[in-house]
PDB file of N, CA and C in Angstrom:
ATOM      1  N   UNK A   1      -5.819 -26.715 -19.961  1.00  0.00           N
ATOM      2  CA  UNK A   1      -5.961 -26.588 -18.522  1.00  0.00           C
ATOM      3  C   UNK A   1      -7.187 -27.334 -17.989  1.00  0.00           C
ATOM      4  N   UNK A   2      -8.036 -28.298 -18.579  1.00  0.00           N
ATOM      5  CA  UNK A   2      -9.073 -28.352 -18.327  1.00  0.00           C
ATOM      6  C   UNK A   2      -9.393 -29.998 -18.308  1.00  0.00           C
ATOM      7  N   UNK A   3      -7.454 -30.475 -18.550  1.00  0.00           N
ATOM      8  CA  UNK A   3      -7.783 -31.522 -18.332  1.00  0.00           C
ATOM      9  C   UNK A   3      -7.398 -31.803 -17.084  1.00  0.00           C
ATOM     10  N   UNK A   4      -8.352 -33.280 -16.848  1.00  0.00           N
ATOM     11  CA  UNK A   4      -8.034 -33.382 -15.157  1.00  0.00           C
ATOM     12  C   UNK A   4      -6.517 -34.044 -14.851  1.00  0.00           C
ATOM     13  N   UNK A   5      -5.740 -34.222 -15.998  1.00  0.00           N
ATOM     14  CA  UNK A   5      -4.294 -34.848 -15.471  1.00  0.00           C
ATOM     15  C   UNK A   5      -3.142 -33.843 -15.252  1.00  0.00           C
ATOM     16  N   UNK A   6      -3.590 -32.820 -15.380  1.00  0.00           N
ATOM     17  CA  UNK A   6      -3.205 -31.691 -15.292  1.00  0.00           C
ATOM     18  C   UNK A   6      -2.327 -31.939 -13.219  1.00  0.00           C
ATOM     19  N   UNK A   7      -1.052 -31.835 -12.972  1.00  0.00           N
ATOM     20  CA  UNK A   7      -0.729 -31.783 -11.955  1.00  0.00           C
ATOM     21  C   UNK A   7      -1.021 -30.923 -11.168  1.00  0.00           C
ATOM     22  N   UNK A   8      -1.050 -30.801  -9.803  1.00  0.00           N
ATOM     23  CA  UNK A   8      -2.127 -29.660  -9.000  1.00  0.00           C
ATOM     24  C   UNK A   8      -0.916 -28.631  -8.636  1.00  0.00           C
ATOM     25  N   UNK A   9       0.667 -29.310  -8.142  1.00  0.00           N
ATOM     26  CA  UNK A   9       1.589 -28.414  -8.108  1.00  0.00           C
ATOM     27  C   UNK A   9       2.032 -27.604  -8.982  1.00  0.00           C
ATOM     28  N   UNK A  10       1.923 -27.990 -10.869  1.00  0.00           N
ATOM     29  CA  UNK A  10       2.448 -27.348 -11.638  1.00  0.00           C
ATOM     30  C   UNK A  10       1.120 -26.274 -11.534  1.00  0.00           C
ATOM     31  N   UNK A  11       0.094 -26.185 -11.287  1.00  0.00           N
ATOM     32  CA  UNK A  11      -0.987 -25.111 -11.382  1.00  0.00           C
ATOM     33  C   UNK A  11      -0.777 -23.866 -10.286  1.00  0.00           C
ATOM     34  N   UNK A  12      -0.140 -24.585  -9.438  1.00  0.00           N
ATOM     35  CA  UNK A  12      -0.022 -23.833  -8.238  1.00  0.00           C
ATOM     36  C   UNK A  12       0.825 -22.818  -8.429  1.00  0.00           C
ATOM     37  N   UNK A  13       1.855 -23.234  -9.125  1.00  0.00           N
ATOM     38  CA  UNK A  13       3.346 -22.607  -9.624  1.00  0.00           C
ATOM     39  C   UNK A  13       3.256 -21.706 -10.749  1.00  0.00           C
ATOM     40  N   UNK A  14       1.951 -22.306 -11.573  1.00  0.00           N
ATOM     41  CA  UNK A  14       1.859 -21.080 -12.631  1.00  0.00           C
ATOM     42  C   UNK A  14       1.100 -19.791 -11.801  1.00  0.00           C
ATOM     43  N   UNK A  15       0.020 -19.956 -11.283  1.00  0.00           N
ATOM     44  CA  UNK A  15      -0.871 -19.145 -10.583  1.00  0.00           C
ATOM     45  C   UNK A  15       0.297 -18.065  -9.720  1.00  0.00           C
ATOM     46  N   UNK A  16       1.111 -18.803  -9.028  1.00  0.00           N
ATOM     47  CA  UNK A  16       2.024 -17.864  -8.488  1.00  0.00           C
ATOM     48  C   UNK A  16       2.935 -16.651  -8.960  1.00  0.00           C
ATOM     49  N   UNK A  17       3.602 -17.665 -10.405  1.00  0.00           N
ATOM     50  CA  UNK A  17       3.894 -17.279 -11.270  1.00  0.00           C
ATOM     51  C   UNK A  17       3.292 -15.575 -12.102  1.00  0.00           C
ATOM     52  N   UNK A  18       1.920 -15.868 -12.070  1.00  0.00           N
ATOM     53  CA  UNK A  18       0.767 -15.180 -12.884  1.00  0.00           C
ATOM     54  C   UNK A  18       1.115 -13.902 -12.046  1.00  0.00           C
ATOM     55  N   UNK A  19       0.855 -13.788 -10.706  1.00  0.00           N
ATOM     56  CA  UNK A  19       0.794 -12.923  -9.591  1.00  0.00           C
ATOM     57  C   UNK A  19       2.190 -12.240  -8.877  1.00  0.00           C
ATOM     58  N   UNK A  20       2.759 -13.022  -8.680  1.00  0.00           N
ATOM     59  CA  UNK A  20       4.319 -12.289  -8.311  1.00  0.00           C
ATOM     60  C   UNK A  20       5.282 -11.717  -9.624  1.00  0.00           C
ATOM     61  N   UNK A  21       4.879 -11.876 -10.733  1.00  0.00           N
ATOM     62  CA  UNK A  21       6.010 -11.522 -12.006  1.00  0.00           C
ATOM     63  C   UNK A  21       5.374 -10.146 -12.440  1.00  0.00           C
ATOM     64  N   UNK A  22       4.006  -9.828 -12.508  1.00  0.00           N
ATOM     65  CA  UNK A  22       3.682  -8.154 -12.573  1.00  0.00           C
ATOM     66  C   UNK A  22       4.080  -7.622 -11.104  1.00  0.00           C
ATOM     67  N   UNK A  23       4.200  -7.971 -10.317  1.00  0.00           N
ATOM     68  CA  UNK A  23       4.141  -7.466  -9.370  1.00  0.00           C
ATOM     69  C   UNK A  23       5.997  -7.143  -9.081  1.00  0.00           C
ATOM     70  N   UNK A  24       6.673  -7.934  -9.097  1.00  0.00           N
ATOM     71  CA  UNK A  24       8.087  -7.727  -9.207  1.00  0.00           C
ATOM     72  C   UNK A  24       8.261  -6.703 -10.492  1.00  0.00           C
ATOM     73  N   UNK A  25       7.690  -6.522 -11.274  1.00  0.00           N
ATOM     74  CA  UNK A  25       8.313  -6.141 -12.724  1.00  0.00           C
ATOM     75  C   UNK A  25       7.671  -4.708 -12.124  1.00  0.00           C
ATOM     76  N   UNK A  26       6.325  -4.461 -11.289  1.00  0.00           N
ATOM     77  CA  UNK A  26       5.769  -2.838 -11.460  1.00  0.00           C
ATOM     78  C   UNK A  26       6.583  -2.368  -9.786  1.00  0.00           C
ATOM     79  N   UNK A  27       7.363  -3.470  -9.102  1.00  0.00           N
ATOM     80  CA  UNK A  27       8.121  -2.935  -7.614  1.00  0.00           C
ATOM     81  C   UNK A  27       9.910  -2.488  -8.520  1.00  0.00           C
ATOM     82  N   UNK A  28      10.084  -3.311  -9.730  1.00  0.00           N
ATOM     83  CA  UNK A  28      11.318  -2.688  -9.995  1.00  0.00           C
ATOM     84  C   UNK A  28      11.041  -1.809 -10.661  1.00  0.00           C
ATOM     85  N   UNK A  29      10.513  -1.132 -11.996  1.00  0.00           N
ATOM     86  CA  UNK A  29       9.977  -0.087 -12.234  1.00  0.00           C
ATOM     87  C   UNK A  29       9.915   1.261 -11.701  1.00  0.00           C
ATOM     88  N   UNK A  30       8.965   0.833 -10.277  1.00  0.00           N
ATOM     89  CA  UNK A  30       8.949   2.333  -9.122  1.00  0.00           C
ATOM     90  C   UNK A  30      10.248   2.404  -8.834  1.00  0.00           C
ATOM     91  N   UNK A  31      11.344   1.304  -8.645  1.00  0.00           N
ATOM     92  CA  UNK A  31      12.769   1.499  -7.403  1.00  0.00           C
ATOM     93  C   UNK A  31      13.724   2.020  -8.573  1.00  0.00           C
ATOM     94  N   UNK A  32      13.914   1.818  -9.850  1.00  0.00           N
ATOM     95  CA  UNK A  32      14.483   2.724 -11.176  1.00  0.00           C
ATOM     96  C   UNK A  32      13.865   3.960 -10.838  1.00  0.00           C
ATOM     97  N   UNK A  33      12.566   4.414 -11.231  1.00  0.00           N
ATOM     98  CA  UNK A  33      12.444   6.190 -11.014  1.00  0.00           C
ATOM     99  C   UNK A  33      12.172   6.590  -9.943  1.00  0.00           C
ATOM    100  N   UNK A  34      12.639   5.994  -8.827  1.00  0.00           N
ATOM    101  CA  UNK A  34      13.349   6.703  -7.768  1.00  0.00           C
ATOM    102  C   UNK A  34      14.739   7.073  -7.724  1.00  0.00           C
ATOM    103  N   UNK A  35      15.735   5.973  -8.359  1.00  0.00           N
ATOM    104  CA  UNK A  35      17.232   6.021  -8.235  1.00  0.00           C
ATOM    105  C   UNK A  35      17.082   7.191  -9.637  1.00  0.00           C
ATOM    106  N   UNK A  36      16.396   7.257 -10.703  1.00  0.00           N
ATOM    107  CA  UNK A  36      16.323   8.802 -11.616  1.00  0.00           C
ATOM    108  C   UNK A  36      15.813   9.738 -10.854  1.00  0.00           C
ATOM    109  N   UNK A  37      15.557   9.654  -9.723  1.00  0.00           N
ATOM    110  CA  UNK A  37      14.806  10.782  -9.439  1.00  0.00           C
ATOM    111  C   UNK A  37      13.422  11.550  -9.882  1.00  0.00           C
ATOM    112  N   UNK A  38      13.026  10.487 -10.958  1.00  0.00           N
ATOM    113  CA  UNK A  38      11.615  11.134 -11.355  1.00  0.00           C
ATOM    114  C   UNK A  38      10.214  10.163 -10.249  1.00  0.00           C
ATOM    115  N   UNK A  39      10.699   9.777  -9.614  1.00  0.00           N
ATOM    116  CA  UNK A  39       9.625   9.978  -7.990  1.00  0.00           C
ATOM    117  C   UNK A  39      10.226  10.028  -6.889  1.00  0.00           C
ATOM    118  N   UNK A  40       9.445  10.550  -6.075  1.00  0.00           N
ATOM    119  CA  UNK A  40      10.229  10.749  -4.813  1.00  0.00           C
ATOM    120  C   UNK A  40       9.338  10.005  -3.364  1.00  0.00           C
ATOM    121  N   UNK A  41      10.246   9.596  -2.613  1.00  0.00           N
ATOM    122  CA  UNK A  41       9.733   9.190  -1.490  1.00  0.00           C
ATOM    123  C   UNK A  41       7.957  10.620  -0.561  1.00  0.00           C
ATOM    124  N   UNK A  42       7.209  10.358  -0.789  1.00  0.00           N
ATOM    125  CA  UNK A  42       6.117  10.411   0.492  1.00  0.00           C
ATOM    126  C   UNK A  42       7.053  11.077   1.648  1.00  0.00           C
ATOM    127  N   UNK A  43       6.438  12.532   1.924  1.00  0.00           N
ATOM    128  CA  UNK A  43       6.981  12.802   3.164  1.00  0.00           C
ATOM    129  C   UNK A  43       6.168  12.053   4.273  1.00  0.00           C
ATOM    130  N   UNK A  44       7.028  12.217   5.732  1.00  0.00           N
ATOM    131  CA  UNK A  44       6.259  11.532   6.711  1.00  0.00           C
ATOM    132  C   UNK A  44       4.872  12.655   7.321  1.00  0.00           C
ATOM    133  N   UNK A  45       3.830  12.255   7.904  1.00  0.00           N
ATOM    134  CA  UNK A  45       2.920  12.888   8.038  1.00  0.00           C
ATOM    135  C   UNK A  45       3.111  13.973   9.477  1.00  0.00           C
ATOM    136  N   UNK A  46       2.673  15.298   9.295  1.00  0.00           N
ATOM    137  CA  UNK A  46       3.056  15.649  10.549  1.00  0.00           C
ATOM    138  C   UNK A  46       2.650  15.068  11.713  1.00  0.00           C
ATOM    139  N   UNK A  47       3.430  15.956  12.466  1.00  0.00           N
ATOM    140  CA  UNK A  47       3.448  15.453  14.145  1.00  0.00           C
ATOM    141  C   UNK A  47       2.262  16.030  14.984  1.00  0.00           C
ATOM    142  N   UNK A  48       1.274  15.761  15.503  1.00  0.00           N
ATOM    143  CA  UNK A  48       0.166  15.987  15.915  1.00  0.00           C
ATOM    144  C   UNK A  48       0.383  16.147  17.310  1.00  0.00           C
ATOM    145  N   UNK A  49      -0.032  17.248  17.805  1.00  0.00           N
ATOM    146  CA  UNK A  49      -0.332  17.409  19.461  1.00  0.00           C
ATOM    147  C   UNK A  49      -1.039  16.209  19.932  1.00  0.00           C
ATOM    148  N   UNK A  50      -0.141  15.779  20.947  1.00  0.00           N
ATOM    149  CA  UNK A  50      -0.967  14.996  21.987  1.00  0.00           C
ATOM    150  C   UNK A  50      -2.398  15.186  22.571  1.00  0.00           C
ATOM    151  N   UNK A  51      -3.209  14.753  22.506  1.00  0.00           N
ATOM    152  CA  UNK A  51      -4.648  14.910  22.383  1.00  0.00           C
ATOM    153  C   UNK A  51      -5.236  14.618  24.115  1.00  0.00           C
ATOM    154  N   UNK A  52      -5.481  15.626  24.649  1.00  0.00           N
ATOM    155  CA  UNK A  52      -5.537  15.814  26.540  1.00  0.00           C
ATOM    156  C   UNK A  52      -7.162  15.187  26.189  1.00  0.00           C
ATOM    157  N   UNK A  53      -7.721  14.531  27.413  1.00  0.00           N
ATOM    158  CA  UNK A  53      -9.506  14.331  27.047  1.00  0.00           C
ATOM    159  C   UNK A  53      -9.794  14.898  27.789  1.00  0.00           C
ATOM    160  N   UNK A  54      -9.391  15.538  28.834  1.00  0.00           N
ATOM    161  CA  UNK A  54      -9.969  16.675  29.462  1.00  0.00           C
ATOM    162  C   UNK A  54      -9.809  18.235  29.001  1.00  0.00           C
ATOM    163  N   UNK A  55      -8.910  18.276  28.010  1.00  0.00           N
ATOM    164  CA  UNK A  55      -8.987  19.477  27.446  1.00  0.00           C
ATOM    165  C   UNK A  55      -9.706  20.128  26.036  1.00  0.00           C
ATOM    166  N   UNK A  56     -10.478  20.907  25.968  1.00  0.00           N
ATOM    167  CA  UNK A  56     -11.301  20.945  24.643  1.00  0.00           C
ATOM    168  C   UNK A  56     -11.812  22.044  24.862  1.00  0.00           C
ATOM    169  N   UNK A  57     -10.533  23.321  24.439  1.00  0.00           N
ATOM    170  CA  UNK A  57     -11.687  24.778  24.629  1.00  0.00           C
ATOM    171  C   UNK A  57     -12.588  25.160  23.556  1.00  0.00           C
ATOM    172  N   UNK A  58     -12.679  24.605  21.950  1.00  0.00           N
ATOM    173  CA  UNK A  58     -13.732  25.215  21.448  1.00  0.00           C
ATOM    174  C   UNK A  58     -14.874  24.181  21.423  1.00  0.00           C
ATOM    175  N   UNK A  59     -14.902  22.699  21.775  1.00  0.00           N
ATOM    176  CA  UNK A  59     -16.219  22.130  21.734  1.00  0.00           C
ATOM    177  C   UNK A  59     -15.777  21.201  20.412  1.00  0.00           C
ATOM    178  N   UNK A  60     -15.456  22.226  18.791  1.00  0.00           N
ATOM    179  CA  UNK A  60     -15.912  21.470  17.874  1.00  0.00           C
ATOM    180  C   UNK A  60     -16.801  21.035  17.147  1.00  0.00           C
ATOM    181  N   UNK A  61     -16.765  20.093  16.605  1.00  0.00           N
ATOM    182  CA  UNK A  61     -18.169  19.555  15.451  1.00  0.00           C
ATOM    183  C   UNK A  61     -19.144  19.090  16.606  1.00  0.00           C
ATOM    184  N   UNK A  62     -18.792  18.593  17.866  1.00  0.00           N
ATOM    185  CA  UNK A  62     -19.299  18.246  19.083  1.00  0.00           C
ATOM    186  C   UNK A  62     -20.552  19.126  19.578  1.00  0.00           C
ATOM    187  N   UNK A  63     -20.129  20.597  19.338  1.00  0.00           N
ATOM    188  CA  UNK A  63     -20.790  21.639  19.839  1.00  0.00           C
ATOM    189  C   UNK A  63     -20.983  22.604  18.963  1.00  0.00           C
ATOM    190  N   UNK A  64     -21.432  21.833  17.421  1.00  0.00           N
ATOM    191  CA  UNK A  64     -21.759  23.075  16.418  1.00  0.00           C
ATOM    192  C   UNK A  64     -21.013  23.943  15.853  1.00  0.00           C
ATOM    193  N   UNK A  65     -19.996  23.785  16.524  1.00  0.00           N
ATOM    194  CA  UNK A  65     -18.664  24.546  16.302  1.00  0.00           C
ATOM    195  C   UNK A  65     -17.492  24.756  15.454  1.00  0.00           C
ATOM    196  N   UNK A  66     -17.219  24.630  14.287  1.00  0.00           N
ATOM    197  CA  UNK A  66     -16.397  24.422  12.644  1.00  0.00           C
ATOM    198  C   UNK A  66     -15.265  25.748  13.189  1.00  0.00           C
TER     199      UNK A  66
END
């Protein structure tokens, strides 16, 4: 690799190579133990009250308040 006739596209292609082939091999991996069922999808995060800025009856960390 260290010689300079080394083509700049074939380097490019290995480097890519290097980086997308663990990366495909550890995305099919996870999508198999999902279809086994030994992982499961992340629930979605709850649903949070709409946040008023004029409303704030205990104060909070704001006002010492835990």
């Amino acid at each position: 690799m260290d010689d300079p006739s080394v083509n700049p596209l074939y380097l490019a292609v290995l480097f890519l190579l290097r980086c997308l082939v663990p990366l495909l091999i550890m995305l099919g991996l996870s999508e198999l133990l999902r279809r086994w069922g030994l992982l499961k999808r992340s629930a979605p995060p709850p649903q949070e009250p709409p946040e008023n800025e004029n409303n704030h009856p205990q104060g909070g960390l704001a006002h010492g308040k835990v």
